[in-house]
PDB file of N, CA and C in Angstrom:
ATOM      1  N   UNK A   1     135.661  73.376  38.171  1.00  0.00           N
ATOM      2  CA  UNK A   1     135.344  74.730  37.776  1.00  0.00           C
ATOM      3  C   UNK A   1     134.068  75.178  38.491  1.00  0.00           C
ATOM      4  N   UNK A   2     133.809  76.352  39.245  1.00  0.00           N
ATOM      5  CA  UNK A   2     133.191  77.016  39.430  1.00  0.00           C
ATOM      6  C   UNK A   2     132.104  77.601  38.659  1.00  0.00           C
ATOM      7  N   UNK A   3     130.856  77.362  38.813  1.00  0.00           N
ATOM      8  CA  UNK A   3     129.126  77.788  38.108  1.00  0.00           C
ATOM      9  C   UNK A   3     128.978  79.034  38.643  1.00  0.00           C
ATOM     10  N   UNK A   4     128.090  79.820  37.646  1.00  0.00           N
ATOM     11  CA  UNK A   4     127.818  81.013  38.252  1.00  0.00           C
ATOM     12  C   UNK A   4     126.937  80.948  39.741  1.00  0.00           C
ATOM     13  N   UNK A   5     126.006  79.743  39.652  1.00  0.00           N
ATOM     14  CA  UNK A   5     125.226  79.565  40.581  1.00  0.00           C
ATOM     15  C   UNK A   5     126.223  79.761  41.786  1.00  0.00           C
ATOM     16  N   UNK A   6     127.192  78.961  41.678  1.00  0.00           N
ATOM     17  CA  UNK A   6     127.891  78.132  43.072  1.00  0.00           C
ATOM     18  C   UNK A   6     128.885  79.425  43.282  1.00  0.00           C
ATOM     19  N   UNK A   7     129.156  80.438  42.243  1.00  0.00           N
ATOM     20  CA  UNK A   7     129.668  82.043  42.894  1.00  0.00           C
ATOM     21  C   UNK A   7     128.858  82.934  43.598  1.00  0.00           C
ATOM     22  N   UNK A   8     127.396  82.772  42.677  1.00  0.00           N
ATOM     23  CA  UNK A   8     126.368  83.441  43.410  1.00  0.00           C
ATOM     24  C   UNK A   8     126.097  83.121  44.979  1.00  0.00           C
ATOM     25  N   UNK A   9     125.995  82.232  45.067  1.00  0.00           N
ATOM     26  CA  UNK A   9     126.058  81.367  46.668  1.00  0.00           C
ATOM     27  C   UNK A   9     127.093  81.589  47.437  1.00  0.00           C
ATOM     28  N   UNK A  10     128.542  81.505  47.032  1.00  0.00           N
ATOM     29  CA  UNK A  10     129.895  81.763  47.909  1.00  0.00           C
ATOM     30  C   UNK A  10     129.867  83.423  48.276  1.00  0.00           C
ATOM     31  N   UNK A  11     129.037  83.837  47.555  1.00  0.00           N
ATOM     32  CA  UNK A  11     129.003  85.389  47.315  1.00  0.00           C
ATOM     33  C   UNK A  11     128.218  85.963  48.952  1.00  0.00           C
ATOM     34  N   UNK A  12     126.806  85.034  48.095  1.00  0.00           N
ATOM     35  CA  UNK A  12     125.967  85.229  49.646  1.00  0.00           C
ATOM     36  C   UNK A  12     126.332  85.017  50.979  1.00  0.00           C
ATOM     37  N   UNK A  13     127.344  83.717  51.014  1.00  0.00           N
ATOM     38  CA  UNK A  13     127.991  83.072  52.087  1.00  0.00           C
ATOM     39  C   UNK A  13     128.904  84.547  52.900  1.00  0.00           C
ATOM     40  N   UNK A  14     129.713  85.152  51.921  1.00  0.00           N
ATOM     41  CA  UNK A  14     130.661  85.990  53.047  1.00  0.00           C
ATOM     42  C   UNK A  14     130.067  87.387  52.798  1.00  0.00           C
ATOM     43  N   UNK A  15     128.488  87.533  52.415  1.00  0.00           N
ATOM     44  CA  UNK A  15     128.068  88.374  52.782  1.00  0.00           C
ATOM     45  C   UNK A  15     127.616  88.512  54.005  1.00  0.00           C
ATOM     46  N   UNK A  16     126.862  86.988  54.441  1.00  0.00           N
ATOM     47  CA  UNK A  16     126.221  86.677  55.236  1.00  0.00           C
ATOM     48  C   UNK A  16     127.496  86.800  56.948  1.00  0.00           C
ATOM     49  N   UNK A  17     128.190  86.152  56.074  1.00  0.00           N
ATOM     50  CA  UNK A  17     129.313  86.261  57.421  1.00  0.00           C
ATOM     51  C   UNK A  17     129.782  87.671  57.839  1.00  0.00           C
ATOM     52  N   UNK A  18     130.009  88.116  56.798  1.00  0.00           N
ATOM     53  CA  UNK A  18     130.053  89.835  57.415  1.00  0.00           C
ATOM     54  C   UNK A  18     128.884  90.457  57.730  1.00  0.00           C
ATOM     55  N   UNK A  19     127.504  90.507  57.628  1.00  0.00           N
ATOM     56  CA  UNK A  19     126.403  90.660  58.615  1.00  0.00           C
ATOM     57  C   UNK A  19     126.145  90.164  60.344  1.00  0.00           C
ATOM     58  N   UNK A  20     126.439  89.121  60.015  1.00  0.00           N
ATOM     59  CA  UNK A  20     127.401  88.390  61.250  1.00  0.00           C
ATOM     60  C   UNK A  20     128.289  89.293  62.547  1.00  0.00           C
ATOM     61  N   UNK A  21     128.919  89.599  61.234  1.00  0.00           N
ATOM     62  CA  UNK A  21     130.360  90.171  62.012  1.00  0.00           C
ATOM     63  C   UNK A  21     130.046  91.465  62.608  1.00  0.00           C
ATOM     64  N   UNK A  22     128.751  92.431  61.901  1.00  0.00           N
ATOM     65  CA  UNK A  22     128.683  93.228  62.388  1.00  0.00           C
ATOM     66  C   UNK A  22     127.064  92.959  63.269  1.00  0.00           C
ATOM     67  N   UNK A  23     126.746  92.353  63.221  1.00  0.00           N
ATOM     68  CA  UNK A  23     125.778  92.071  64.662  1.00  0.00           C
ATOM     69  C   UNK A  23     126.998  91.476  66.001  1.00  0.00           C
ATOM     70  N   UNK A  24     127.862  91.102  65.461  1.00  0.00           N
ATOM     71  CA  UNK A  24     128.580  90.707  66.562  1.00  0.00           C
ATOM     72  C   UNK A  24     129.205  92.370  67.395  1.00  0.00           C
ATOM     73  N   UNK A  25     129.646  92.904  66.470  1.00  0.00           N
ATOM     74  CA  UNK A  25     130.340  93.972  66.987  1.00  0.00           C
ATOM     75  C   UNK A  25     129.285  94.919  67.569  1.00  0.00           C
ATOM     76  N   UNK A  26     128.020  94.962  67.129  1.00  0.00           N
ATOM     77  CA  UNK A  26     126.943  95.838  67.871  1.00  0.00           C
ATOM     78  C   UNK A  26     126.753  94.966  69.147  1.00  0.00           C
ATOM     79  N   UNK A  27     127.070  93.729  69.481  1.00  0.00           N
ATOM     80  CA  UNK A  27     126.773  93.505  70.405  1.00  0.00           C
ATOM     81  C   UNK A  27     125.667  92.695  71.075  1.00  0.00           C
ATOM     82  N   UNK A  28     125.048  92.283  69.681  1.00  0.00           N
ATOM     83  CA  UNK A  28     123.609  91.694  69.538  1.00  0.00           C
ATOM     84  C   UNK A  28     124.226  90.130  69.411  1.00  0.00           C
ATOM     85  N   UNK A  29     125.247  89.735  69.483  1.00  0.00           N
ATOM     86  CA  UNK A  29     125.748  88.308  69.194  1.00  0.00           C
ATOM     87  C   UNK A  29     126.656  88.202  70.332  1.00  0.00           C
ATOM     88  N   UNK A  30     126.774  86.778  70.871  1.00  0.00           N
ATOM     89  CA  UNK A  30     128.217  86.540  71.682  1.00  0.00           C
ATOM     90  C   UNK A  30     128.941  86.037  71.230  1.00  0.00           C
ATOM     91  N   UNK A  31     130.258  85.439  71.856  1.00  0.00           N
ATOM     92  CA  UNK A  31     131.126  84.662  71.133  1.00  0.00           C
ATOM     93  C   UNK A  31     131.158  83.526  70.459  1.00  0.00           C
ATOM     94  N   UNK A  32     130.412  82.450  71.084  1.00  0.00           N
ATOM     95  CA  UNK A  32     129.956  81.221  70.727  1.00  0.00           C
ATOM     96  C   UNK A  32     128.670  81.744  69.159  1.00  0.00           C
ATOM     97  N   UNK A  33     127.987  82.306  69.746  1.00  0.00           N
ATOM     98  CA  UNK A  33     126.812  82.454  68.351  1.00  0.00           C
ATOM     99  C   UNK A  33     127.815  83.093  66.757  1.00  0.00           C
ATOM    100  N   UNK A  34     128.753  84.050  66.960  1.00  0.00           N
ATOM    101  CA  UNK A  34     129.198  84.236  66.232  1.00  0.00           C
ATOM    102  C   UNK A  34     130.049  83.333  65.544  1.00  0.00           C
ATOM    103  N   UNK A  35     131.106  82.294  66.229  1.00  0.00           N
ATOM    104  CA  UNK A  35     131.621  80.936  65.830  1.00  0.00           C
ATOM    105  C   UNK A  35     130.469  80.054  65.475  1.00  0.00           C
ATOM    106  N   UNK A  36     129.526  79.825  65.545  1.00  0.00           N
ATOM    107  CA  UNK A  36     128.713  78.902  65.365  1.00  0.00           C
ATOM    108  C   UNK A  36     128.099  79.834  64.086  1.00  0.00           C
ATOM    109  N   UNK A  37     127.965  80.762  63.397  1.00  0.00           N
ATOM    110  CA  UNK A  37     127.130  81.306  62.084  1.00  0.00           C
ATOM    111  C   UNK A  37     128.844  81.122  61.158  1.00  0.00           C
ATOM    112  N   UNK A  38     129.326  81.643  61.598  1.00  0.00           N
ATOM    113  CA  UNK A  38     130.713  81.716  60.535  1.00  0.00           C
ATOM    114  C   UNK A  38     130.928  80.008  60.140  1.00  0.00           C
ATOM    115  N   UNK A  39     130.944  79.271  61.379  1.00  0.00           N
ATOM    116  CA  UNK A  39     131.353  78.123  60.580  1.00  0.00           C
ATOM    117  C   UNK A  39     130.338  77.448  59.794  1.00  0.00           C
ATOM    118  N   UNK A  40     129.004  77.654  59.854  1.00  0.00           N
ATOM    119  CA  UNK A  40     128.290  77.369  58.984  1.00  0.00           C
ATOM    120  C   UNK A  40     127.778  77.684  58.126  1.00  0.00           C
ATOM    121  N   UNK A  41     128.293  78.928  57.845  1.00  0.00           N
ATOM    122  CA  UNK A  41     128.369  79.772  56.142  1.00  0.00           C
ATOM    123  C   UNK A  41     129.829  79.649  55.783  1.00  0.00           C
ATOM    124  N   UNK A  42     130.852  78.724  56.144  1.00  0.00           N
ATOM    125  CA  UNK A  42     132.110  78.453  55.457  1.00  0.00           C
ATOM    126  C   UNK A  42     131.676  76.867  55.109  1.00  0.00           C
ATOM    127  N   UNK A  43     131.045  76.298  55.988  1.00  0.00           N
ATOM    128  CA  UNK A  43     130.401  74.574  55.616  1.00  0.00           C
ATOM    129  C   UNK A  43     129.131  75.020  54.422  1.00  0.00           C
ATOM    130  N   UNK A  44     128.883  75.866  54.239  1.00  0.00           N
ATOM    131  CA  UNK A  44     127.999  75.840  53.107  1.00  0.00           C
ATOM    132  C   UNK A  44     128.992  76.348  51.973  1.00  0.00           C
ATOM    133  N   UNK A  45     129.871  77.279  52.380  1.00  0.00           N
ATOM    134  CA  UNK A  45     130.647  77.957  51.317  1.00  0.00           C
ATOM    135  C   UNK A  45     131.431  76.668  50.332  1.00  0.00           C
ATOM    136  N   UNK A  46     131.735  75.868  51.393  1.00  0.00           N
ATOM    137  CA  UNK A  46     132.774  74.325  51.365  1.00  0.00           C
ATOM    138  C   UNK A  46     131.579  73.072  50.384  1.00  0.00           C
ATOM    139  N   UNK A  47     130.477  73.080  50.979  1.00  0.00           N
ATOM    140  CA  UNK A  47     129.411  72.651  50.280  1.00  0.00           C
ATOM    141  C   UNK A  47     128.941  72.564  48.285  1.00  0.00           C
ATOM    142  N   UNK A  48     128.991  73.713  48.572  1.00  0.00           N
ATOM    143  CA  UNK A  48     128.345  74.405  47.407  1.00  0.00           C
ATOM    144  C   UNK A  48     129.610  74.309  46.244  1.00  0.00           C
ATOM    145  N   UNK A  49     131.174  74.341  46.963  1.00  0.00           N
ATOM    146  CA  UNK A  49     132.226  74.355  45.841  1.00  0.00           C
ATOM    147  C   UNK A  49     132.532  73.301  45.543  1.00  0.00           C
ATOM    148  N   UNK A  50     132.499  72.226  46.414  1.00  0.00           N
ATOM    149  CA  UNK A  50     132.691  70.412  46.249  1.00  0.00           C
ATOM    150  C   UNK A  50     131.454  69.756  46.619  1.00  0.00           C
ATOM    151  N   UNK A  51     130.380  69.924  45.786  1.00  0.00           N
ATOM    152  CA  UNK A  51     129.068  69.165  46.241  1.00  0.00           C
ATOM    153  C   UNK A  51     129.588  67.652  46.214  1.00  0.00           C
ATOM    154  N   UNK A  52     130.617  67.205  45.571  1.00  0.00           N
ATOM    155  CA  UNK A  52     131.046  65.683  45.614  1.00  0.00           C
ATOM    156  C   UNK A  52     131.139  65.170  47.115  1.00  0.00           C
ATOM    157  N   UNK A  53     131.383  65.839  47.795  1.00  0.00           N
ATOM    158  CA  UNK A  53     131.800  65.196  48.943  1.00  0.00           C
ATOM    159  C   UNK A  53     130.551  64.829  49.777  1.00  0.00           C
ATOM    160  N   UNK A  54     129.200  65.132  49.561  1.00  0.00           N
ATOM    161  CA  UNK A  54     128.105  65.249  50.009  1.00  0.00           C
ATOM    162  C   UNK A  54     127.790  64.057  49.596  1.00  0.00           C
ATOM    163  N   UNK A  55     127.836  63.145  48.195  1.00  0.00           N
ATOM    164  CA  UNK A  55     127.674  62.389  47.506  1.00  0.00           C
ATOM    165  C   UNK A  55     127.403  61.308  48.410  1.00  0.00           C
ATOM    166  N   UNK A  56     128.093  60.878  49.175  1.00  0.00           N
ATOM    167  CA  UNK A  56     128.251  59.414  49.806  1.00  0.00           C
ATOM    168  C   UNK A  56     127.619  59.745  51.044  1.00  0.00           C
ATOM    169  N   UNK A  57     127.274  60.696  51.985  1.00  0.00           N
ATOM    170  CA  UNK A  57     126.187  60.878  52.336  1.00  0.00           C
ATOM    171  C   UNK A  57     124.918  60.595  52.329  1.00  0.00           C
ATOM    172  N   UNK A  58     124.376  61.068  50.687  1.00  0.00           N
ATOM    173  CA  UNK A  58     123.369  61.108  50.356  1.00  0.00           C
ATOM    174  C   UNK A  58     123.138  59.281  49.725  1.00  0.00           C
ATOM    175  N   UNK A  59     123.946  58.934  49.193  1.00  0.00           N
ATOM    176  CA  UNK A  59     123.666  57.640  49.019  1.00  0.00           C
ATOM    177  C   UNK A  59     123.662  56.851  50.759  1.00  0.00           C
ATOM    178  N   UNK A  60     124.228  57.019  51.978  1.00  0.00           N
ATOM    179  CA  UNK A  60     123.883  56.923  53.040  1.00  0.00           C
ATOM    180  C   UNK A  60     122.428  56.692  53.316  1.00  0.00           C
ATOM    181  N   UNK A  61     122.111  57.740  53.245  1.00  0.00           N
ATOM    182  CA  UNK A  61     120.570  57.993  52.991  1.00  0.00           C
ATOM    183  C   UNK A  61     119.641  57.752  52.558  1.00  0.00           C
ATOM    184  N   UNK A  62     120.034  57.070  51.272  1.00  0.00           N
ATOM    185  CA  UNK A  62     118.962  56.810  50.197  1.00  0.00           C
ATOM    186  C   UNK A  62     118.850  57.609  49.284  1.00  0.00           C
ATOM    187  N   UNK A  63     119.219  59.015  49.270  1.00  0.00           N
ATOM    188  CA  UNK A  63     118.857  59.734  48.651  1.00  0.00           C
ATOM    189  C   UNK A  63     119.757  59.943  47.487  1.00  0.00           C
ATOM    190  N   UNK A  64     119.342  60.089  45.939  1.00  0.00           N
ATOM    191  CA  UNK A  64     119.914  59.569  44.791  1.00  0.00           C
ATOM    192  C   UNK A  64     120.860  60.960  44.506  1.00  0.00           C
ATOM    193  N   UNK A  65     120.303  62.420  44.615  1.00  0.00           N
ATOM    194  CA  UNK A  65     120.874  63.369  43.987  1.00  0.00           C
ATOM    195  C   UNK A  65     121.364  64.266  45.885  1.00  0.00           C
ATOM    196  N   UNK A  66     122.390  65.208  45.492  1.00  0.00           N
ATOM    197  CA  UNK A  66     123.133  66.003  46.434  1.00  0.00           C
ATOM    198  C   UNK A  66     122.154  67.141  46.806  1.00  0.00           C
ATOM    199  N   UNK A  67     121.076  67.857  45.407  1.00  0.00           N
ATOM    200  CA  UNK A  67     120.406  68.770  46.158  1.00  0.00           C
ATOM    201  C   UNK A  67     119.842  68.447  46.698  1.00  0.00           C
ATOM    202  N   UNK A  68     118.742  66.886  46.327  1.00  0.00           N
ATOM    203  CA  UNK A  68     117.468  66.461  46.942  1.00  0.00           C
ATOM    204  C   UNK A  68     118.253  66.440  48.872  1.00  0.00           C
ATOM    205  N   UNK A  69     119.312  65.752  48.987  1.00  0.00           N
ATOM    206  CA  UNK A  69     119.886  66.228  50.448  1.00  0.00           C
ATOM    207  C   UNK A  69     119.890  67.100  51.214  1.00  0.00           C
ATOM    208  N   UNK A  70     120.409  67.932  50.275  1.00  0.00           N
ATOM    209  CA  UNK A  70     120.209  69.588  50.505  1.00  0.00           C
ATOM    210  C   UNK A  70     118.913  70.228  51.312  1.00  0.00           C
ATOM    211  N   UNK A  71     118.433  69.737  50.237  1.00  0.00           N
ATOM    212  CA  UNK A  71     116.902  70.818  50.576  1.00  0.00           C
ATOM    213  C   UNK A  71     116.374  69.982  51.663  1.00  0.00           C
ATOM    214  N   UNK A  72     116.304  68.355  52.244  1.00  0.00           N
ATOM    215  CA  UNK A  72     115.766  67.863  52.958  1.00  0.00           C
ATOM    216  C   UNK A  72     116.799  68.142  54.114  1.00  0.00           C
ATOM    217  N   UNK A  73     117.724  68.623  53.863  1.00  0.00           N
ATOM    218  CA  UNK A  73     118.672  69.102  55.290  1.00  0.00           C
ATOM    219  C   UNK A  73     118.518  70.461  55.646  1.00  0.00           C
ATOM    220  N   UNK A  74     117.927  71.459  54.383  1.00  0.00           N
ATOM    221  CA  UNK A  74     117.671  72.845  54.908  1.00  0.00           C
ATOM    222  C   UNK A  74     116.071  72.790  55.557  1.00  0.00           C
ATOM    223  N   UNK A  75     115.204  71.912  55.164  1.00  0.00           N
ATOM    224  CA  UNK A  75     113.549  71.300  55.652  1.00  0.00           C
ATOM    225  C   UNK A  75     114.176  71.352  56.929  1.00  0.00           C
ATOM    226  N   UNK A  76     114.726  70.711  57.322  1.00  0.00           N
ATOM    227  CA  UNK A  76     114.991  70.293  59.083  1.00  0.00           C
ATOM    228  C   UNK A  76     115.741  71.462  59.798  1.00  0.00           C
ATOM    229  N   UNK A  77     116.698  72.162  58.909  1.00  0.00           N
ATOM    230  CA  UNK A  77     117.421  73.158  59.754  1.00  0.00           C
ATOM    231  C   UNK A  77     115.954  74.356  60.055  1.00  0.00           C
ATOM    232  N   UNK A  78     115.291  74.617  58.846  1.00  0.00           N
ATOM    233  CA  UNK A  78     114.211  75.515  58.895  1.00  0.00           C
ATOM    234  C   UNK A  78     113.378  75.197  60.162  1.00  0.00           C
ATOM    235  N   UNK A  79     112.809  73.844  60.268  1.00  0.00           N
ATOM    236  CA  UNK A  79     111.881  72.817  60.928  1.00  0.00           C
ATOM    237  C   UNK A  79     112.235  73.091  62.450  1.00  0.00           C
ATOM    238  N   UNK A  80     113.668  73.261  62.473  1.00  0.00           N
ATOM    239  CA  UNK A  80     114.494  72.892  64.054  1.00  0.00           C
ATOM    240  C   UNK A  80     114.361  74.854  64.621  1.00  0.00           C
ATOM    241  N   UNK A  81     115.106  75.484  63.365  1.00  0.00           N
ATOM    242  CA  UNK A  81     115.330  77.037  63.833  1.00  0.00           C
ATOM    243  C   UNK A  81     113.508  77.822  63.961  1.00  0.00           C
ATOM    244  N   UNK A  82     112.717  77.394  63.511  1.00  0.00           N
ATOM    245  CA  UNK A  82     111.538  77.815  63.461  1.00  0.00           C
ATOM    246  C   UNK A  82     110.876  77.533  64.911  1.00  0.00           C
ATOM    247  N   UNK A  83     111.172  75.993  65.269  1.00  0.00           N
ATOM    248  CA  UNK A  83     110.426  75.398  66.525  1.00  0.00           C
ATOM    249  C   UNK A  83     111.101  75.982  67.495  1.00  0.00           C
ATOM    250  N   UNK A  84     112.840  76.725  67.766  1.00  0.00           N
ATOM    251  CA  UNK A  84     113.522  76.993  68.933  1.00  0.00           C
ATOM    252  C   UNK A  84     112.465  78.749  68.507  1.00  0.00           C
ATOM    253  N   UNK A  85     112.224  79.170  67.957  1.00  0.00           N
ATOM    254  CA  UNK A  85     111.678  80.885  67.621  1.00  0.00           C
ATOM    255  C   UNK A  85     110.656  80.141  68.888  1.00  0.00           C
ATOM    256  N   UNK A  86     110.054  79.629  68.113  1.00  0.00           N
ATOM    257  CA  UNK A  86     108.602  79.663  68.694  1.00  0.00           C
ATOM    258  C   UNK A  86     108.363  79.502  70.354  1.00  0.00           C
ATOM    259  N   UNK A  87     109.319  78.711  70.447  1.00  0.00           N
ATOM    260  CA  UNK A  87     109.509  78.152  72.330  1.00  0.00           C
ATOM    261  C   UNK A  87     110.473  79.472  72.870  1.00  0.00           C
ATOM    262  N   UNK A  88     110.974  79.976  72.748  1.00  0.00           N
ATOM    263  CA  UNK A  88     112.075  80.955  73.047  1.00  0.00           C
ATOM    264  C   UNK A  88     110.683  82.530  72.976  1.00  0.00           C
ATOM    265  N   UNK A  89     109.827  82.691  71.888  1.00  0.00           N
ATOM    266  CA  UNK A  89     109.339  83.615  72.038  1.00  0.00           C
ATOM    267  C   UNK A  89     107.662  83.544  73.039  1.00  0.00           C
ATOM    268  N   UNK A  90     107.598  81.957  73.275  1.00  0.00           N
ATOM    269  CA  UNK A  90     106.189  81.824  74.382  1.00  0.00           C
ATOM    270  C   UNK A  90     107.155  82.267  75.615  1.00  0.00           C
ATOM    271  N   UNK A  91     108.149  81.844  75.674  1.00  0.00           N
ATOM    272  CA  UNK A  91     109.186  81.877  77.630  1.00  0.00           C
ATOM    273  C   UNK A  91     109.193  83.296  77.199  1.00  0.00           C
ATOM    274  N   UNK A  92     109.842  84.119  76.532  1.00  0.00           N
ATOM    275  CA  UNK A  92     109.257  85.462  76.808  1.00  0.00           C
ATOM    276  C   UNK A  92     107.893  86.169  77.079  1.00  0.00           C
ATOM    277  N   UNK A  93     107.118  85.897  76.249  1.00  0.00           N
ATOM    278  CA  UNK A  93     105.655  86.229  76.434  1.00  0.00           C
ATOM    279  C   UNK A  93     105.091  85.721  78.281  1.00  0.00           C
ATOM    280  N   UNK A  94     105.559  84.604  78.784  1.00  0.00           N
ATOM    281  CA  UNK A  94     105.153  84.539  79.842  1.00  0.00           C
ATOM    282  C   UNK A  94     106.174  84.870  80.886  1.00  0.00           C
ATOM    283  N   UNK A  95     107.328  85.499  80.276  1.00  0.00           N
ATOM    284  CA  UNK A  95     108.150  86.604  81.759  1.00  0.00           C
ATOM    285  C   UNK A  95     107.442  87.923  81.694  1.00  0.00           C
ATOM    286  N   UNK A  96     106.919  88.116  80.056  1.00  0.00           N
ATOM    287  CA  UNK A  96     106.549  89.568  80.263  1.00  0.00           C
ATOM    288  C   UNK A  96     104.879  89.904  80.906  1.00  0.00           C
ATOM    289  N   UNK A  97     105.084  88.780  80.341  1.00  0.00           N
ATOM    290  CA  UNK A  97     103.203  88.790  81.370  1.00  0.00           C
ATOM    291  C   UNK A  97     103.256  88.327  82.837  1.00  0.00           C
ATOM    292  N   UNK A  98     104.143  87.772  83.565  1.00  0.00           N
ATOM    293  CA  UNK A  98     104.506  88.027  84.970  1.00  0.00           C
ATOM    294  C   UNK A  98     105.103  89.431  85.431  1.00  0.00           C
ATOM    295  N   UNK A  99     105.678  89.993  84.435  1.00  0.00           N
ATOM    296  CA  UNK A  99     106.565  91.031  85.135  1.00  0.00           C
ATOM    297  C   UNK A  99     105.205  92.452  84.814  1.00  0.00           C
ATOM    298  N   UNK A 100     104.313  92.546  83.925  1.00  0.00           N
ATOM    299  CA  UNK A 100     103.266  93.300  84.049  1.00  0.00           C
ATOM    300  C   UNK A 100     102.325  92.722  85.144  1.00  0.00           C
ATOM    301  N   UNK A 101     102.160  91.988  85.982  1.00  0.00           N
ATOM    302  CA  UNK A 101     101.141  91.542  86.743  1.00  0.00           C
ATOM    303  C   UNK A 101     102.188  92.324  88.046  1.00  0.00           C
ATOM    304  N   UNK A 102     102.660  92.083  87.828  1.00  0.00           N
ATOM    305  CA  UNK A 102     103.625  92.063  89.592  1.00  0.00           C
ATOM    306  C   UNK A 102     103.260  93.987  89.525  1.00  0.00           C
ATOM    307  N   UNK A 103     103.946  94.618  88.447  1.00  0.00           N
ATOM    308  CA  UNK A 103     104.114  96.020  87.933  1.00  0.00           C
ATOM    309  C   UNK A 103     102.606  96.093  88.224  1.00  0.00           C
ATOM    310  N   UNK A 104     101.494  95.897  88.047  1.00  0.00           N
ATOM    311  CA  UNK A 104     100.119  95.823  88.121  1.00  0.00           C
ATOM    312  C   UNK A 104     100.037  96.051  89.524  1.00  0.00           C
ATOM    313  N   UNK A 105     100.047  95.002  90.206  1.00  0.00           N
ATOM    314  CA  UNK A 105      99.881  94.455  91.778  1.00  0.00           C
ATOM    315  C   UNK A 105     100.468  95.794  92.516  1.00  0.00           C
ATOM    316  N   UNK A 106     101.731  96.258  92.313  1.00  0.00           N
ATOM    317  CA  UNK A 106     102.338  96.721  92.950  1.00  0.00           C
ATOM    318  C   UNK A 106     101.825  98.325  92.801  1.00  0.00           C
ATOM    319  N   UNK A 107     101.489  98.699  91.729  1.00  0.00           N
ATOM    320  CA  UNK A 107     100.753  99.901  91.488  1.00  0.00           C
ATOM    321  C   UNK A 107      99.693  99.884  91.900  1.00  0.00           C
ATOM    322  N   UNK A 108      98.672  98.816  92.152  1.00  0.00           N
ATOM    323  CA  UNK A 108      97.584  99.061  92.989  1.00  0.00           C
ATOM    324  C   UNK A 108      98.085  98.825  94.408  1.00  0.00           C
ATOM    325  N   UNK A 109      99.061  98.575  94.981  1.00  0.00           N
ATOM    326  CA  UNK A 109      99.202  98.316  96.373  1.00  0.00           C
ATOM    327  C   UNK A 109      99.705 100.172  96.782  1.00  0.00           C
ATOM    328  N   UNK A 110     100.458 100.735  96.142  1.00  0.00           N
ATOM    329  CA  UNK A 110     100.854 102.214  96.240  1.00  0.00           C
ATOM    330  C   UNK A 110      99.768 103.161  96.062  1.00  0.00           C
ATOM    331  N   UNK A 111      98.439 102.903  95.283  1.00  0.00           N
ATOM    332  CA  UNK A 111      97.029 103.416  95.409  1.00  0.00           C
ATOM    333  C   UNK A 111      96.575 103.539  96.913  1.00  0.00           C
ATOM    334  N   UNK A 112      96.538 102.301  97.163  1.00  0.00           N
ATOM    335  CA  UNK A 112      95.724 102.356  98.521  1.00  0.00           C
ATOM    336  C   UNK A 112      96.094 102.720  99.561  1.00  0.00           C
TER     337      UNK A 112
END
C-alpha cells in the first residue's frame, strides 16, 4: 500500500518529468539529457514505491535503514552535480574573459 508521503513524492516525480519535457521542447535540453532526467525520476518514482528492493543494497553497504542510503546517495548526487556546476561555470568564465580581451584588443587596434 501506498503512504501519503510516497504519493507526495510520485507526485513530484512526474511533475518533475513534465518540467523536463518542457525544457526539452523549448530547446534548452537535448536528447540524451532529456532520457537521462526521465529515467531518473521514474528510478526514484520505482524507488520510493518498493523501497524493499533497496534493502539488500543497503545491507551491501553497511548501512542498516533504506533512507539512511538514500540520503547518503542524494549527499553524493548533490556532491557530484554541485562540483560539475562549478567546473562547467569557471570554463565559461574563462571563454568569456578571452573573448572580451580579444573584443578589447581588437577595438583598440580599429582606434589607431
Amino acid at each position: 500500500m501506498i503512504l501519503g508521503l510516497q504519493l507526495t513524492a510520485i507526485i513530484f516525480s512526474l511533475v518533475m518529468i513534465y518540467f523536463a519535457l518542457i525544457h526539452y521542447k523549448k530547446g534548452q535540453l537535448n536528447g540524451t539529457e532529456i532520457l537521462s532526467w526521465i529515467i531518473i525520476w521514474i528510478a526514484a518514482m520505482f524507488v520510493v514505491a518498493f523501497p524493499e528492493i533497496l534493502r539488500t543494497y543497503a545491507r551491501t553497504f553497511f548501512v542498516t535503514r533504506v533512507f539512511d542510503l538514500m540520503v547518503l546517495g542524494g549527499f553524493i548526487l548533490v556532491i557530484s552535480l554541485v562540483s560539475a556546476a562549478y567546473v562547467r561555470s569557471k570554463r565559461t568564465e574563462k571563454k568569456l574573459e578571452e573573448l572580451v580581451r580579444k573584443l578589447a584588443l581588437r577595438d583598440t587596434k580599429k582606434k589607431k
